[in-house]
C-alpha atoms as a PDB file:
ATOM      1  CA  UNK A   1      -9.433   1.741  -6.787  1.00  0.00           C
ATOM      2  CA  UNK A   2     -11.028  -1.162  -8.533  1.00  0.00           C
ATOM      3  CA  UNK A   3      -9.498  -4.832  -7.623  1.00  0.00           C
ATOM      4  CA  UNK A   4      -9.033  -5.354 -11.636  1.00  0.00           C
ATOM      5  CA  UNK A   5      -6.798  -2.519 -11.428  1.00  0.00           C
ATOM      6  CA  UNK A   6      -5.017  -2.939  -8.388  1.00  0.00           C
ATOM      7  CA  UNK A   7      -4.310  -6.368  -9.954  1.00  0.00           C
ATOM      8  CA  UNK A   8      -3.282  -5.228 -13.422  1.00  0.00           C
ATOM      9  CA  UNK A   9      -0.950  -2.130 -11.986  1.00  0.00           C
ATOM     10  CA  UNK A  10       0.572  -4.621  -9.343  1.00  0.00           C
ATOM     11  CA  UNK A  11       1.197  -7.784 -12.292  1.00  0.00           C
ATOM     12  CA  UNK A  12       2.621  -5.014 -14.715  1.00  0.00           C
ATOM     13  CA  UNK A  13       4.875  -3.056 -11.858  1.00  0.00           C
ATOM     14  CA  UNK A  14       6.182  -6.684 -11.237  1.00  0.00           C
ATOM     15  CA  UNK A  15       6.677  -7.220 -14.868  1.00  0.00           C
ATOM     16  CA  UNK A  16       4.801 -10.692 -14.910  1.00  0.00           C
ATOM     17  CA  UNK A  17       2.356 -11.733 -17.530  1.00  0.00           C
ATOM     18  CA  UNK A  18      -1.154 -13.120 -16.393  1.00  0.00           C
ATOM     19  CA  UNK A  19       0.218 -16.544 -17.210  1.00  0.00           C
ATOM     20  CA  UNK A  20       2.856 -16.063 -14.672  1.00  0.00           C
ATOM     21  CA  UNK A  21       0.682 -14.494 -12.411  1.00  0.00           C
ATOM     22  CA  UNK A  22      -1.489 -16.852 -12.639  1.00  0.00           C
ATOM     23  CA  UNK A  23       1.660 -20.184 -11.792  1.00  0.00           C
ATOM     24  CA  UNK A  24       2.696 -17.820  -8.749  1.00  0.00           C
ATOM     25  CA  UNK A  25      -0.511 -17.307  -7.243  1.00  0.00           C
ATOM     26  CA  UNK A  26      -1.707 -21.226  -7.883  1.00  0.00           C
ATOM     27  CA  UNK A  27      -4.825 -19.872  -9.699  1.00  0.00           C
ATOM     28  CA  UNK A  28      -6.001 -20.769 -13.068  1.00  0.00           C
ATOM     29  CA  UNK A  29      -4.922 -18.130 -15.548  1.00  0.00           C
ATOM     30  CA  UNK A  30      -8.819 -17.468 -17.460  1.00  0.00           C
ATOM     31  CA  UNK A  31      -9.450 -16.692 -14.248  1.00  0.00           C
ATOM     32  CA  UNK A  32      -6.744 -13.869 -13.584  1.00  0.00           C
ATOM     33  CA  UNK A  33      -8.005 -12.621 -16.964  1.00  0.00           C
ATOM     34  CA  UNK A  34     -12.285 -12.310 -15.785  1.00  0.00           C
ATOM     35  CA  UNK A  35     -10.774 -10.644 -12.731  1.00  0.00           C
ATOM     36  CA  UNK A  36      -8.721  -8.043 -15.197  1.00  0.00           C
ATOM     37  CA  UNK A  37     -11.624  -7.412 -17.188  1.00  0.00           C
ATOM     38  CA  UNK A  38     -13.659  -6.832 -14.093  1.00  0.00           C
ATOM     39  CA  UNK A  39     -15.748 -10.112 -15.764  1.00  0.00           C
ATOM     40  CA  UNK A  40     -15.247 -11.098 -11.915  1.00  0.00           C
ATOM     41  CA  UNK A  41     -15.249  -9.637  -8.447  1.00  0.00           C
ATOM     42  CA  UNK A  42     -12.340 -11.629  -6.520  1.00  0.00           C
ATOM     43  CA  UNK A  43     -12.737 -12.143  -2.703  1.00  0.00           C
ATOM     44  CA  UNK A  44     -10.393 -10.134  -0.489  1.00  0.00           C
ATOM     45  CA  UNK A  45      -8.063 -13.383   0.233  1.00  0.00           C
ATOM     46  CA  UNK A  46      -8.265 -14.087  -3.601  1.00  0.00           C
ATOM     47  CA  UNK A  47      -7.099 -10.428  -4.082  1.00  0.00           C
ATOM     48  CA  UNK A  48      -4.685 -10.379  -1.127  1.00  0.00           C
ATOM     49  CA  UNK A  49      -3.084 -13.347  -2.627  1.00  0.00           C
ATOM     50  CA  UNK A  50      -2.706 -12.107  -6.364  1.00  0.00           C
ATOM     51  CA  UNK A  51      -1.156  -9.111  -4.680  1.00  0.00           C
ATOM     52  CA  UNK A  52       1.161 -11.026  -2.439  1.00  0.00           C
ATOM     53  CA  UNK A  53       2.066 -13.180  -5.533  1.00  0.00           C
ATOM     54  CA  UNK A  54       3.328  -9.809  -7.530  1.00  0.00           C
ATOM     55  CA  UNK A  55       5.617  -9.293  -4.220  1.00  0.00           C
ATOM     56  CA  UNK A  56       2.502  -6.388  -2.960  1.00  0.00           C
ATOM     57  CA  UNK A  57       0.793  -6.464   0.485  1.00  0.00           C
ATOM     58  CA  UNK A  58      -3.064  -5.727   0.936  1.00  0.00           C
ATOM     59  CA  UNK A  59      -3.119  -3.063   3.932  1.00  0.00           C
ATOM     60  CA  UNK A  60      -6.267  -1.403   5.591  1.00  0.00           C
ATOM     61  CA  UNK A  61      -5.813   2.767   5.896  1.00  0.00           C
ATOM     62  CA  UNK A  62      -8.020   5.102   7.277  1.00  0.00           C
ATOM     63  CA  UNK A  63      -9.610   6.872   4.609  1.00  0.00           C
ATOM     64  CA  UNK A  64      -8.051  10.947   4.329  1.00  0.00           C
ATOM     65  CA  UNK A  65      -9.777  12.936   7.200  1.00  0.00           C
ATOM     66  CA  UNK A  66     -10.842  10.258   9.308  1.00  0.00           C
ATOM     67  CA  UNK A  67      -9.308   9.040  12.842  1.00  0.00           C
ATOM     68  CA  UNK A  68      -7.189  11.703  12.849  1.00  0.00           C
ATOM     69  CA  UNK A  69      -6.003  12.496  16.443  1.00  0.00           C
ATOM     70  CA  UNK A  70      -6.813  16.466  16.580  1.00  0.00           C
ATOM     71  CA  UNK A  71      -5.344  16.615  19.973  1.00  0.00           C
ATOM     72  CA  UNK A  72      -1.333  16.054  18.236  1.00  0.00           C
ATOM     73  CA  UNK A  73      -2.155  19.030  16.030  1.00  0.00           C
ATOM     74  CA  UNK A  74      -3.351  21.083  18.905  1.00  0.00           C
ATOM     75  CA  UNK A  75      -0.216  20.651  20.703  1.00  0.00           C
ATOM     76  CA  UNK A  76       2.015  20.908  17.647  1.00  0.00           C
ATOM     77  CA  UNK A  77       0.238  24.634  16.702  1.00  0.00           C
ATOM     78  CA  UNK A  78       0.782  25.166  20.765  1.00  0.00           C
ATOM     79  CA  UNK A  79       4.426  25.571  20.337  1.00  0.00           C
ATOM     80  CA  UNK A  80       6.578  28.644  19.271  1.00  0.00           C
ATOM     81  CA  UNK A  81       7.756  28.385  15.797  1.00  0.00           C
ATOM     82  CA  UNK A  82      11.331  27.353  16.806  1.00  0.00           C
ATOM     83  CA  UNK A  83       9.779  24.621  18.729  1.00  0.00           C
ATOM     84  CA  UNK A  84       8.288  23.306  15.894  1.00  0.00           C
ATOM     85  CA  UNK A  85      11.432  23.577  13.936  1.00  0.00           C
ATOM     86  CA  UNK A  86      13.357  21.523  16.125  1.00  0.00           C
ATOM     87  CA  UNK A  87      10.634  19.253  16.219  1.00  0.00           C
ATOM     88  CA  UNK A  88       9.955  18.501  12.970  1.00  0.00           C
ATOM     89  CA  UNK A  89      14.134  18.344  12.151  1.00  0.00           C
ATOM     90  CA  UNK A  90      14.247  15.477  15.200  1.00  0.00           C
ATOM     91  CA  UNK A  91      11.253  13.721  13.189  1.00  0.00           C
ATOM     92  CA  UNK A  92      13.401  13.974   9.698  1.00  0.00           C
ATOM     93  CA  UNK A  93      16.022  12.167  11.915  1.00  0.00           C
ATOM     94  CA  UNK A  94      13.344   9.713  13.085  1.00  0.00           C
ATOM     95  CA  UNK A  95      12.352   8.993   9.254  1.00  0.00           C
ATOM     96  CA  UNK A  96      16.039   9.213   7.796  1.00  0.00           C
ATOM     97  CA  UNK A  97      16.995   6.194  10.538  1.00  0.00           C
ATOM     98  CA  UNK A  98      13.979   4.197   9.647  1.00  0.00           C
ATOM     99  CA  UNK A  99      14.477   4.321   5.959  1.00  0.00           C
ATOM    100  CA  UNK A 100      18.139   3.331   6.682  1.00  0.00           C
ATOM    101  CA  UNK A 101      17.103  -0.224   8.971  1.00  0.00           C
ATOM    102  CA  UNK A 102      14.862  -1.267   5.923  1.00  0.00           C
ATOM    103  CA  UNK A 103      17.745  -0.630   3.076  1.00  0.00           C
ATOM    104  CA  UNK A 104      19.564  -3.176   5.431  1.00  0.00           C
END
């Protein structure tokens, strides 16, 4: 996805207008604007700190397919289906407690 975009969907989802984008951030507002319009490519810290300023955080992902550890599937299709069952029902547990510590 394009940086203007990123920047637009994160200012909107925050409900902020470029102007108020703009104050939070410390940059000048024309400037938010070029960005938006894709009139200007900002540098990652630039971006990161737009981002941060709508209450978003710039994270690095492997891209879909890649750095996937093949060896964790193998075992997984190793086991019997109940195996995986209970497996994947202690995982839900796993999630379900994590998703309870960050509502905290």
């Amino acid at each position: 996805m394009a940086a203007s975009h990123l920047i637009r969907y994160a200012r909107r989802s925050a409900g902020l207008s470029q102007r108020e984008l703009a104050e939070r951030s410390g940059m000048p507002q024309p400037a938010v604007a070029r960005i938006e319009a894709r009139r200007a490519t900002p540098r990652v810290d630039t971006l990161a700190r737009l981002l941060r300023a709508c209450g978003v955080q710039l994270d690095l992902a492997p891209l879909a397919g890649e750095g996937i550890d093949r060896t964790a599937i193998r075992q997984l299709l190793a086991l019997s289906p109940a195996e995986r069952l209970r497996h994947a029902v202690e995982e839900a547990r796993n999630l379900a407690r994590i998703r309870v510590r960050r509502r905290r």
